[in-house]
C-alpha atoms as a PDB file:
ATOM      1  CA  UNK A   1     159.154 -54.494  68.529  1.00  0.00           C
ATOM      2  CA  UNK A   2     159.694 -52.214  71.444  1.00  0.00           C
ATOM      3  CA  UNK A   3     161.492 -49.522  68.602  1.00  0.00           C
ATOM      4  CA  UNK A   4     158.246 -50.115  66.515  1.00  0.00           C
ATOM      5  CA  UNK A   5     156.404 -49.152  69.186  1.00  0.00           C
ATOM      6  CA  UNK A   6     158.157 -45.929  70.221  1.00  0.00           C
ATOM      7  CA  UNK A   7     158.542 -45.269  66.567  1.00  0.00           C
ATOM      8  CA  UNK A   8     154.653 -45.427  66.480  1.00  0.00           C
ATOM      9  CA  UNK A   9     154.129 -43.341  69.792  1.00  0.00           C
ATOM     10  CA  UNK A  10     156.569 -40.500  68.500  1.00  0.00           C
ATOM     11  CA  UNK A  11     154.753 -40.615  65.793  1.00  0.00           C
ATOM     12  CA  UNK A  12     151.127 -40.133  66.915  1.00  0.00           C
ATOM     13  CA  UNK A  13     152.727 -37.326  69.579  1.00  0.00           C
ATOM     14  CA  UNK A  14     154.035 -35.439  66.348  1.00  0.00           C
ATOM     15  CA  UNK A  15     150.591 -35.656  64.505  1.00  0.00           C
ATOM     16  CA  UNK A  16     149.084 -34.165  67.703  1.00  0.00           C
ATOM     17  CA  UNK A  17     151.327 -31.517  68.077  1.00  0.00           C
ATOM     18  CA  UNK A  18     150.808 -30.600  64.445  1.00  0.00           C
ATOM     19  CA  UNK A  19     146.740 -30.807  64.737  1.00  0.00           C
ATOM     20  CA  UNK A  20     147.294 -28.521  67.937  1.00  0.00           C
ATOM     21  CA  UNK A  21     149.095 -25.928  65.784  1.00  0.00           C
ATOM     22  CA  UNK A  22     146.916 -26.475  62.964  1.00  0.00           C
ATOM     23  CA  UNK A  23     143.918 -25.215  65.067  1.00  0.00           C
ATOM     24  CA  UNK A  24     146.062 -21.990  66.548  1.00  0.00           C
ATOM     25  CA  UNK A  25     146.960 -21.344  63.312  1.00  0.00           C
ATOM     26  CA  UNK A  26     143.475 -21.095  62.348  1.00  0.00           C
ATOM     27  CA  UNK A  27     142.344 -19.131  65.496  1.00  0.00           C
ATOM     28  CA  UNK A  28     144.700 -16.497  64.301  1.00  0.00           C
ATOM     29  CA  UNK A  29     147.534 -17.941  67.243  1.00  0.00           C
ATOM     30  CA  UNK A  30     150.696 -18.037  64.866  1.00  0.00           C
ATOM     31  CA  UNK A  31     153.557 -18.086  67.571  1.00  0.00           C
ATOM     32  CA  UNK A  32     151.417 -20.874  69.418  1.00  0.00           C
ATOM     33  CA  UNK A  33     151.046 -22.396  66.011  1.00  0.00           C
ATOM     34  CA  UNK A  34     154.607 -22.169  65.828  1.00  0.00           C
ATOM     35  CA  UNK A  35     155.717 -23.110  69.216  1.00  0.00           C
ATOM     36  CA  UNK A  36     153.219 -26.405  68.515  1.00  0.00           C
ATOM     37  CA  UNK A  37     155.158 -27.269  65.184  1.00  0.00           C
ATOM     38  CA  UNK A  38     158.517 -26.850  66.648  1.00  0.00           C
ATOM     39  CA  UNK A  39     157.607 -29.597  69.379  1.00  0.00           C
ATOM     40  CA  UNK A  40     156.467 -31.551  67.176  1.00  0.00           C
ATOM     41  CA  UNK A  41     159.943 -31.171  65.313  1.00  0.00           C
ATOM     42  CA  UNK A  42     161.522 -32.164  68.116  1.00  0.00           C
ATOM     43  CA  UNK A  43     160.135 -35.386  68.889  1.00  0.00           C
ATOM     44  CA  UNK A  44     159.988 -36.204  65.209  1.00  0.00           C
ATOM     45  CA  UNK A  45     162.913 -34.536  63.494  1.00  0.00           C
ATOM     46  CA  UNK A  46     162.123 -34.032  59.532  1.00  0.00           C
ATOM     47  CA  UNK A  47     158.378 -34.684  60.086  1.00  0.00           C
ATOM     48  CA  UNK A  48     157.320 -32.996  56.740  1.00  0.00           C
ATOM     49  CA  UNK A  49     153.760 -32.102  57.171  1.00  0.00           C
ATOM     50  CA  UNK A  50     155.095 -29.845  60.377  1.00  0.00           C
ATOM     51  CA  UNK A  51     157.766 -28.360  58.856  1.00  0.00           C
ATOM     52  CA  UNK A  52     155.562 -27.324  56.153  1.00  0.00           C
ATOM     53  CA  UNK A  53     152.700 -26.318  58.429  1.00  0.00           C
ATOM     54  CA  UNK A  54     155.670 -24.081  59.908  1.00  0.00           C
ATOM     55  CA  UNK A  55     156.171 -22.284  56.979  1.00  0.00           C
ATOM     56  CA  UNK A  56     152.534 -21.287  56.637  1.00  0.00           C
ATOM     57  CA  UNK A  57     152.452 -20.280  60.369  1.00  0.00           C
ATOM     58  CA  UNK A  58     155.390 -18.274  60.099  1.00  0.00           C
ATOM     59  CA  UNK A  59     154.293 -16.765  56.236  1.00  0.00           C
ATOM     60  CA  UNK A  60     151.568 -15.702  58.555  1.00  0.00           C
ATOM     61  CA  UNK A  61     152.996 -13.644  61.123  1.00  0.00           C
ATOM     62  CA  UNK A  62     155.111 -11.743  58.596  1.00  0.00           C
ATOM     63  CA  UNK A  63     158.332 -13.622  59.171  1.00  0.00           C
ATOM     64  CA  UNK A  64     159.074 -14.109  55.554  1.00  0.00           C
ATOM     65  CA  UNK A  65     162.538 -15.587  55.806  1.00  0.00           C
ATOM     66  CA  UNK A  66     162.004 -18.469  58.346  1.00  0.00           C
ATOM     67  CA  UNK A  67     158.693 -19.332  56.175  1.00  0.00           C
ATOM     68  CA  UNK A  68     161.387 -19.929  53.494  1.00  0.00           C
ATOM     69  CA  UNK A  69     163.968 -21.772  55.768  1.00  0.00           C
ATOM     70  CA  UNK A  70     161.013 -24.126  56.864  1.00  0.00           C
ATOM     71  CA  UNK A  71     159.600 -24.437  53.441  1.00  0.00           C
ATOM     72  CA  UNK A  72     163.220 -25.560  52.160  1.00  0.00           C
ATOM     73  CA  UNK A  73     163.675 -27.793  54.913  1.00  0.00           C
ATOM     74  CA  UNK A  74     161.019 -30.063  53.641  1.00  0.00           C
ATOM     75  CA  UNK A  75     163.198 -30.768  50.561  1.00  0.00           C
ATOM     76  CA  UNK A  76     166.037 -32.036  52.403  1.00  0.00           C
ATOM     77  CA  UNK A  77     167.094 -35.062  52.328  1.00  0.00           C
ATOM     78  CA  UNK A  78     164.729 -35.347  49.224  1.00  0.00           C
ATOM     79  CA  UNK A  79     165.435 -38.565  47.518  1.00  0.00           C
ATOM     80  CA  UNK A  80     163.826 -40.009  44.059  1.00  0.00           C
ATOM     81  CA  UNK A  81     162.567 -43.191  44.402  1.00  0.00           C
ATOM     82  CA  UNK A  82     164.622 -45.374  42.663  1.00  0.00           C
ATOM     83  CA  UNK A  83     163.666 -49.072  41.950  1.00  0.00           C
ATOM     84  CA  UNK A  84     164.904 -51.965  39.751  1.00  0.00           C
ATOM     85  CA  UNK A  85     162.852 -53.264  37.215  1.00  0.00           C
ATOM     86  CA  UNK A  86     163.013 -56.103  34.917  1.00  0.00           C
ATOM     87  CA  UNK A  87     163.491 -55.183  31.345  1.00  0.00           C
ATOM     88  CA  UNK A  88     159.824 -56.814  30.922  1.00  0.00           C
ATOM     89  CA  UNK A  89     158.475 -54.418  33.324  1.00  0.00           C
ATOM     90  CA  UNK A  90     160.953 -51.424  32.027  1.00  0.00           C
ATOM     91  CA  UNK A  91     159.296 -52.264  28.345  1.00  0.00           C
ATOM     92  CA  UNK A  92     155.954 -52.032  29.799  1.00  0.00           C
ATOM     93  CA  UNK A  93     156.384 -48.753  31.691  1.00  0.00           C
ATOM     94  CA  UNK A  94     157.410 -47.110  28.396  1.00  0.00           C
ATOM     95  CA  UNK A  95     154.723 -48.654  26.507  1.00  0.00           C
ATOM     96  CA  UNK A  96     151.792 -47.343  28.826  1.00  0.00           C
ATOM     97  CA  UNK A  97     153.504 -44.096  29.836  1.00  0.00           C
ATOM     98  CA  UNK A  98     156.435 -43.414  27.508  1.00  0.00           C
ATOM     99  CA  UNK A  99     154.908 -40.094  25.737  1.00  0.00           C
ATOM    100  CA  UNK A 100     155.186 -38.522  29.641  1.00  0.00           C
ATOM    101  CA  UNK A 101     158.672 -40.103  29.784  1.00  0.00           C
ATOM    102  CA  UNK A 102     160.057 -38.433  27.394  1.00  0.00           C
ATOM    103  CA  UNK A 103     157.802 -35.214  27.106  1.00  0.00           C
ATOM    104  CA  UNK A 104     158.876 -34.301  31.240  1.00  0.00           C
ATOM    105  CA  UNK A 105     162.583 -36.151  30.725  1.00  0.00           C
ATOM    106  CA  UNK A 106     161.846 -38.886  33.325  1.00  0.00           C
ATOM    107  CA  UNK A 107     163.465 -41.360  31.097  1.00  0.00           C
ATOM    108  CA  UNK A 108     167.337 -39.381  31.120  1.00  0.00           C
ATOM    109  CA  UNK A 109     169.523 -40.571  33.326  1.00  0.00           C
ATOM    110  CA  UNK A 110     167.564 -43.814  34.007  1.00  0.00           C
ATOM    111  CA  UNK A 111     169.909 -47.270  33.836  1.00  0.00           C
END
């Protein structure tokens, strides 16, 4: 409960941090904007939405490569969901949606 809660906290403080930069960012402010998404890093390591809000900060004030770093680092760890279906539920995906399946390859590699 307590890890919940601190989970939850660290959480909200990350979210702040991120609306914080997301308002310096607009003012114009990148290297607050950046300073506020790097905090927010910190406290919540692999928190998406700031390391992408990064990238846009840093795109911003001309600093190209660390845009790209950031930008990248949102994809790491990057897992496809993978769940187990029934074969009644497998046939039913494929009925509804198997045209997509196929036309974007979804459907290789599937077991």
């Amino acid at each position: 409960m307590l890890r919940r809660l601190l989970s939850r906290l660290s959480r909200r403080a990350a979210e702040r941090l991120v609306a914080e930069g997301n308002r310096a960012e607009a003012a114009g402010r990148f290297a607050e904007a950046c300073e506020r998404y790097q905090q927010a890093l910190k406290i919540l390591p692999g928190h998406v939405p700031a390391y992408l809000s990064l990238g846009i900060a840093l795109e911003g004030s001309g600093d190209a490569r660390s845009a790209r770093e950031a930008y990248l680092a949102t994809l790491k760890g990057y897992e496809t969901n993978r769940y187990q279906l029934t074969p009644g539920q497998r046939a039913e995906i494929t009925r509804r949606w198997g045209d997509v399946i196929r036309r974007y390859g979804y459907g290789e590699g599937m077991g």
